[in-house]
Protein backbone atom coordinates (compact mmCIF):
# COMPACT_ATOMS: atom_id res chain seq x y z
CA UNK A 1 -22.97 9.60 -24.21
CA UNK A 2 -21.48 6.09 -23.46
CA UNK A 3 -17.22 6.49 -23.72
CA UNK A 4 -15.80 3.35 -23.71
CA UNK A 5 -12.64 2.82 -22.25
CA UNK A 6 -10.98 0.90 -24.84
CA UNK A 7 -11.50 3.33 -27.66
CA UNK A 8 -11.14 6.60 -25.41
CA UNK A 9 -8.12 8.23 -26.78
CA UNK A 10 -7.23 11.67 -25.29
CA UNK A 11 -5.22 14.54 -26.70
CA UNK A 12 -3.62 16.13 -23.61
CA UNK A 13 -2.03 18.94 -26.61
CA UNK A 14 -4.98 20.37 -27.65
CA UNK A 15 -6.14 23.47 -25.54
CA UNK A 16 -9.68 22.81 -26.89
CA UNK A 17 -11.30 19.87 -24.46
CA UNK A 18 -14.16 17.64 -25.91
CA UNK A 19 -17.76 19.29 -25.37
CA UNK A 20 -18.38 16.82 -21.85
CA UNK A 21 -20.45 18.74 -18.95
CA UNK A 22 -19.75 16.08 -16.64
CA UNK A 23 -18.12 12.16 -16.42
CA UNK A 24 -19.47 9.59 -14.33
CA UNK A 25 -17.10 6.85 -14.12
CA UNK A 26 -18.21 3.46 -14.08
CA UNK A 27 -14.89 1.80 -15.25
CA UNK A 28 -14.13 -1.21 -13.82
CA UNK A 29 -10.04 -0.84 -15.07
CA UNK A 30 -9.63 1.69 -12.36
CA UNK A 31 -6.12 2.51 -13.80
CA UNK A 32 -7.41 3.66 -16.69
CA UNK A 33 -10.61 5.20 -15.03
CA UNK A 34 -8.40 6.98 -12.67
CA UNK A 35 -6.61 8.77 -15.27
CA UNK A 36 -9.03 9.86 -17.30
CA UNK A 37 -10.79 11.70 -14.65
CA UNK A 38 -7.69 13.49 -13.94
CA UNK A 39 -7.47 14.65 -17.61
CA UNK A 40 -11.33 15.74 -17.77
CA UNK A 41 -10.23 17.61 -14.49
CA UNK A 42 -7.45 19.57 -15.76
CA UNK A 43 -9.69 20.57 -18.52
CA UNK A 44 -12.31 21.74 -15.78
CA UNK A 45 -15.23 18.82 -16.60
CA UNK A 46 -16.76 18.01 -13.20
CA UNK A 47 -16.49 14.20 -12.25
CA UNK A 48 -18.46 11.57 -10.26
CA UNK A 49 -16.70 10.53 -8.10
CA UNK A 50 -13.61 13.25 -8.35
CA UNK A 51 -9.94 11.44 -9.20
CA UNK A 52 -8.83 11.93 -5.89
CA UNK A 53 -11.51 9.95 -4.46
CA UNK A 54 -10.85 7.22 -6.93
CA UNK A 55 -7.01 7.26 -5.78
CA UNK A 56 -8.02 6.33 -2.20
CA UNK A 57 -10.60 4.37 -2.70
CA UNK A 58 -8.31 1.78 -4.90
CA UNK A 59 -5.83 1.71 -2.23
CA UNK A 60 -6.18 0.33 0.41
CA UNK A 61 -3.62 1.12 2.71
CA UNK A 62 -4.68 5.25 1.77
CA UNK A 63 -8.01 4.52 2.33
CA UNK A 64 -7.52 3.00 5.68
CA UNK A 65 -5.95 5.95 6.80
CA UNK A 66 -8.26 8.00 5.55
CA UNK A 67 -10.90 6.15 8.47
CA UNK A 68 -8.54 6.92 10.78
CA UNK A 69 -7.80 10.35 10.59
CA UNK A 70 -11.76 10.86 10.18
CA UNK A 71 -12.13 8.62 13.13
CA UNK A 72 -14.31 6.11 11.13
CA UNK A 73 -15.50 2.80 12.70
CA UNK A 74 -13.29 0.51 10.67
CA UNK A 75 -11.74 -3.58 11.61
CA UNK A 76 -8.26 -2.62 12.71
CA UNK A 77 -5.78 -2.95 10.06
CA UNK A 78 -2.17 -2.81 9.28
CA UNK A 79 1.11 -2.64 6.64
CA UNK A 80 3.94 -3.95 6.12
CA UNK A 81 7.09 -4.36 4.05
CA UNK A 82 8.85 -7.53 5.11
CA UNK A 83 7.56 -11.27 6.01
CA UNK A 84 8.76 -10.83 9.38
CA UNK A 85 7.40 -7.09 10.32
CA UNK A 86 3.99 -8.72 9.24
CA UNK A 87 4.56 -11.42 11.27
CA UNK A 88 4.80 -9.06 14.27
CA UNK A 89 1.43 -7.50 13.28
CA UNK A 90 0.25 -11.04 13.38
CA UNK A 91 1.29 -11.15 17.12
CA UNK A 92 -0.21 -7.69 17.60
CA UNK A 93 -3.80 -8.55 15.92
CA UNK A 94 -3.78 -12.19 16.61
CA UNK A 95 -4.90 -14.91 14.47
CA UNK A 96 -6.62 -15.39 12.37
CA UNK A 97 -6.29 -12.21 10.03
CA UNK A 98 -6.76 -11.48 6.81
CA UNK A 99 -4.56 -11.20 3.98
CA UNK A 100 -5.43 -8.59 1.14
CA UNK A 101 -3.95 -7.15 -2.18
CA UNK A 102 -3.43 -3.50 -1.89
CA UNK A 103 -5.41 -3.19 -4.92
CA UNK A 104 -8.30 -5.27 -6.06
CA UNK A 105 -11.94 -6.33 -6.05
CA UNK A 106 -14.74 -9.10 -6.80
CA UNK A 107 -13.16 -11.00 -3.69
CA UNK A 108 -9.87 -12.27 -5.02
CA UNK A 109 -6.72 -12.80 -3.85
CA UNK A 110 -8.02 -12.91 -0.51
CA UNK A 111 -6.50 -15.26 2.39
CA UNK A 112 -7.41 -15.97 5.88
CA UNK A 113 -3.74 -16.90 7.87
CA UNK A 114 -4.75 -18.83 11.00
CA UNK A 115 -1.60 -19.29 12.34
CA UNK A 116 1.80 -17.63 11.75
CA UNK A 117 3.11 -20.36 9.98
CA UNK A 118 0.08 -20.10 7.63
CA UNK A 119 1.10 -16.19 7.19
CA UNK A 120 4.58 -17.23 6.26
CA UNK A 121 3.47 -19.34 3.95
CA UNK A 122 0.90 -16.77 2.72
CA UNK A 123 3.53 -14.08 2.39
CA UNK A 124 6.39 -15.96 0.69
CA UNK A 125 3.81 -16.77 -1.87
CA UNK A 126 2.92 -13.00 -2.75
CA UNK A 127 6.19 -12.24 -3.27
CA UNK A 128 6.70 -14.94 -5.49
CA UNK A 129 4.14 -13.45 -7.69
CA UNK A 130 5.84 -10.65 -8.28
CA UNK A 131 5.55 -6.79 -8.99
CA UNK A 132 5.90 -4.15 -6.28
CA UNK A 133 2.38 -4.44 -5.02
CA UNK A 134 2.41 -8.07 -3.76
CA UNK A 135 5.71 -7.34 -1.49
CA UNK A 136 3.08 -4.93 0.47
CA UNK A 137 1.15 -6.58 3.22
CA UNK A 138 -1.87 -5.54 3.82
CA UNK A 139 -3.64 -7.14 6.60
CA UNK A 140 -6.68 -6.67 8.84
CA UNK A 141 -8.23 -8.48 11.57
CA UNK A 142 -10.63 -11.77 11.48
CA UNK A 143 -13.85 -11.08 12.30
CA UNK A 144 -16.71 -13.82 13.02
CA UNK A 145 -19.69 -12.43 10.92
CA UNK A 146 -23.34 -14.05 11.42
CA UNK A 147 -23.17 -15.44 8.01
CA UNK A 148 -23.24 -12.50 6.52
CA UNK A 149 -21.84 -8.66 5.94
CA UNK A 150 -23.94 -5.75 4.97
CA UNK A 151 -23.14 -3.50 1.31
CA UNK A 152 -24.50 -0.27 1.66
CA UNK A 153 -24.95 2.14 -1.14
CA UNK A 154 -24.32 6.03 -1.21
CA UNK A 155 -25.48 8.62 -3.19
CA UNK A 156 -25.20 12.54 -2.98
CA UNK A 157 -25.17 12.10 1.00
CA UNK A 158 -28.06 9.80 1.27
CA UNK A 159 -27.88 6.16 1.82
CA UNK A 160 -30.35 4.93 -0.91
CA UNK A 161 -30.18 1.19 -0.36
CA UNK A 162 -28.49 -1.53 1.74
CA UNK A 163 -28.58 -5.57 1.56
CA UNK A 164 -27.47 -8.01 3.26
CA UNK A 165 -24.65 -10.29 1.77
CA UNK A 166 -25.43 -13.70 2.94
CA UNK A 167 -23.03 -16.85 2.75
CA UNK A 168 -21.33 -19.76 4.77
CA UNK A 169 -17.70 -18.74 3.45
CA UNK A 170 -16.22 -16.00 5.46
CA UNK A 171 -15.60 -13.96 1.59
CA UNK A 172 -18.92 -12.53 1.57
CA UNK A 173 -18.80 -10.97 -1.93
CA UNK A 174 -21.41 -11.11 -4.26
CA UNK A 175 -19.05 -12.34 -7.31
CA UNK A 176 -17.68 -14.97 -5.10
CA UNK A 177 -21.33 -16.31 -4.78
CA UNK A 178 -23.04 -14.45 -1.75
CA UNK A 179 -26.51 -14.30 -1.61
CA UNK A 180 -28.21 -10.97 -1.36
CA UNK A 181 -31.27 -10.00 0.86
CA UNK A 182 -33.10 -7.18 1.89
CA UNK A 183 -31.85 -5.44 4.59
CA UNK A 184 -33.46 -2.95 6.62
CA UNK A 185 -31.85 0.87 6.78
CA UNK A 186 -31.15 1.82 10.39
CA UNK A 187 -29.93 5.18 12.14
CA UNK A 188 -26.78 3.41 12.57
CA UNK A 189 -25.93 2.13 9.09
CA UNK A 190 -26.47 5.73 7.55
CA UNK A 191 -24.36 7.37 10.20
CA UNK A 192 -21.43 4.48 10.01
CA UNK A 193 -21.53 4.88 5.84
CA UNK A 194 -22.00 8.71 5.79
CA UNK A 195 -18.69 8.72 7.97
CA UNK A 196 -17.09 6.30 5.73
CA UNK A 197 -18.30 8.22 2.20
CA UNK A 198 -17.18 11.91 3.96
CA UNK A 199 -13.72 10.78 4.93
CA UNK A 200 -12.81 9.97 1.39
CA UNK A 201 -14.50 12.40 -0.23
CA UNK A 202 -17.05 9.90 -2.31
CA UNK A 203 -20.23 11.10 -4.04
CA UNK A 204 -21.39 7.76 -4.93
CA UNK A 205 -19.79 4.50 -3.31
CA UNK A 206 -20.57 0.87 -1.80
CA UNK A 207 -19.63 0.86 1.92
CA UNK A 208 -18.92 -2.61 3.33
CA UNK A 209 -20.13 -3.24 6.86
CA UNK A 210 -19.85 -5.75 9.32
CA UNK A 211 -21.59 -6.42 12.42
CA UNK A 212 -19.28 -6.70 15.51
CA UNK A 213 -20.16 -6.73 19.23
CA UNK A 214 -18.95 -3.36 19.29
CA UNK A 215 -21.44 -2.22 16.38
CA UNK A 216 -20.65 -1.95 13.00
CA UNK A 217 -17.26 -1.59 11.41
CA UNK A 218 -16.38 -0.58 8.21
CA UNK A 219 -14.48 -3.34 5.86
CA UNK A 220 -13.92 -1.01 2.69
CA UNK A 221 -15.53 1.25 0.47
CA UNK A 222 -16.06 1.05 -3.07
CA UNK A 223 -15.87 3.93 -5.09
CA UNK A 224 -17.27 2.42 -8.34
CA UNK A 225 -19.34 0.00 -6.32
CA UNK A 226 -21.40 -2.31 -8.66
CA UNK A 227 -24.83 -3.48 -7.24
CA UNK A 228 -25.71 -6.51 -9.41
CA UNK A 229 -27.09 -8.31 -5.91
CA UNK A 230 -27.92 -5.11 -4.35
CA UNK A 231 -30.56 -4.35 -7.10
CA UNK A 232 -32.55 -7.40 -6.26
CA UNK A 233 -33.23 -6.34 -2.86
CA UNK A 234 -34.96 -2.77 -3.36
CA UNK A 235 -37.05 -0.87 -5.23
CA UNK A 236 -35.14 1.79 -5.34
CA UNK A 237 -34.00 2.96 -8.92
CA UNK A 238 -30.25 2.54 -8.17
CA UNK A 239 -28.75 3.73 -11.45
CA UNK A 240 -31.22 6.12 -12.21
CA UNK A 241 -30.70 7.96 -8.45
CA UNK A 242 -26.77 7.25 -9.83
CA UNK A 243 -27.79 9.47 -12.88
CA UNK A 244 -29.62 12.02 -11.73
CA UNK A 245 -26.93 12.97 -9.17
CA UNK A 246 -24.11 13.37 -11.83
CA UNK A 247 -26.65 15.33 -13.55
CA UNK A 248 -26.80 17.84 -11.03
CA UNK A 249 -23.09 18.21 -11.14
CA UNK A 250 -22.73 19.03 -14.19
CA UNK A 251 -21.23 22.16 -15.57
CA UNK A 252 -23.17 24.54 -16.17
CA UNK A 253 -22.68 27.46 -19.49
């Protein structure tokens, strides 16, 4: 059964929950998505991937903490609450770095500060903008890829697929207009995204990946990953592996 988000209404009064043995979410409003899950929780439906999972993986600043208390390979990263506290990260992490919303996706609202008058400028304009998410700073260091980053996809503990995400801009996503190719799945691409998908919890996610000369560092990870580019790459039945795992969660009697 297909449950649309824009028609789902939900009566948290009634004691009696809809007949659902299990939700896979694959909202893209990850508000929304996020609290639905925590309703067909509460009334004891199992969910792919669990709210809590969802939480962290839509925040960045929690999920970057989560790699660090799991001791995940990740590109150093940082917050901060003022224009001139993030300009002292600046002079910790050097330039460039990266500036990115605390919440987001597809690539946008990304900016690349190269100096720390380009940061100022950077900042004062996120304020401008307004709400309390754009007067937290979120940045992370610069790093020079080879043209390219790597999305890996995770299912049930298995690391099903992986591509390569090829383009001359350094924003590498596929909706900003990266090209994706086939790329090979090694020892240390399942053990960097298992590590990444374990420390937040994730059944099913998109682990970004970039190649460093310290091996490969975790970007982010997507807990309601799309693989539009991914899909073009392998032969392996993404949504149906995607299906069949929330199958086998669900509840059973």
């Amino acid at each position: 059964q297909l449950i649309q988000d824009r028609t789902l209404a939900l009566d948290l009064s009634d004691p009696a929950p809809p007949e659902v043995d299990v939700v896979l979410d694959r909202c893209v409003a990850h508000t929304r998505g996020g609290y639905a899950l925590r309703v067909f929780e509460a009334w004891g439906v199992p969910t792919v991937n669990p709210s809590a999972t969802v939480a962290i993986c839509d925040d960045k600043v929690l999920m970057s903490l989560a790699f660090a208390t799991a001791g995940v390979p990740a590109l150093r990263t940082a917050v901060a609450f003022t224009v001139e506290s993030a300009l002292e990260v600046g002079e910790r992490l050097g330039y460039p770095l990266i500036v990115k919303p605390v919440t987001g996706s597809w690539g946008r609202l990304l900016a690349r500060a190269n100096s720390p008058a380009d940061l100022r400028a950077i900042l004062e304009q996120k304020k401008a903008l307004g709400g309390p998410q754009h007067g937290v700073f979120y940045l992370q260091e610069y790093v020079v890829k080879p043209g390219r980053d790597l999305r890996v996809f995770y299912v049930g503990g298995e690391v099903i697929a992986a591509s390569y995400r090829n383009s001359a801009h350094w924003i590498t996503n596929v909706a900003r207009g990266a090209v994706s190719t086939t790329c090979p799945i090694t020892d240390e691409i399942v053990a960097v995204t298992r590590l990444a998908a374990r420390a937040v919890g994730a059944e099913i996610a998109g682990v970004d990946l970039v190649e460093t000369p310290d091996g490969l560092k975790v970007i982010e990870i997507n807990g309601g990953a799309e693989f539009k580019g991914l899909r073009g790459t392998t032969d392996v039945p993404i949504a149906r592996v995607i299906v069949e795992h929330a199958i086998s969660r669900a509840a059973v009697g």
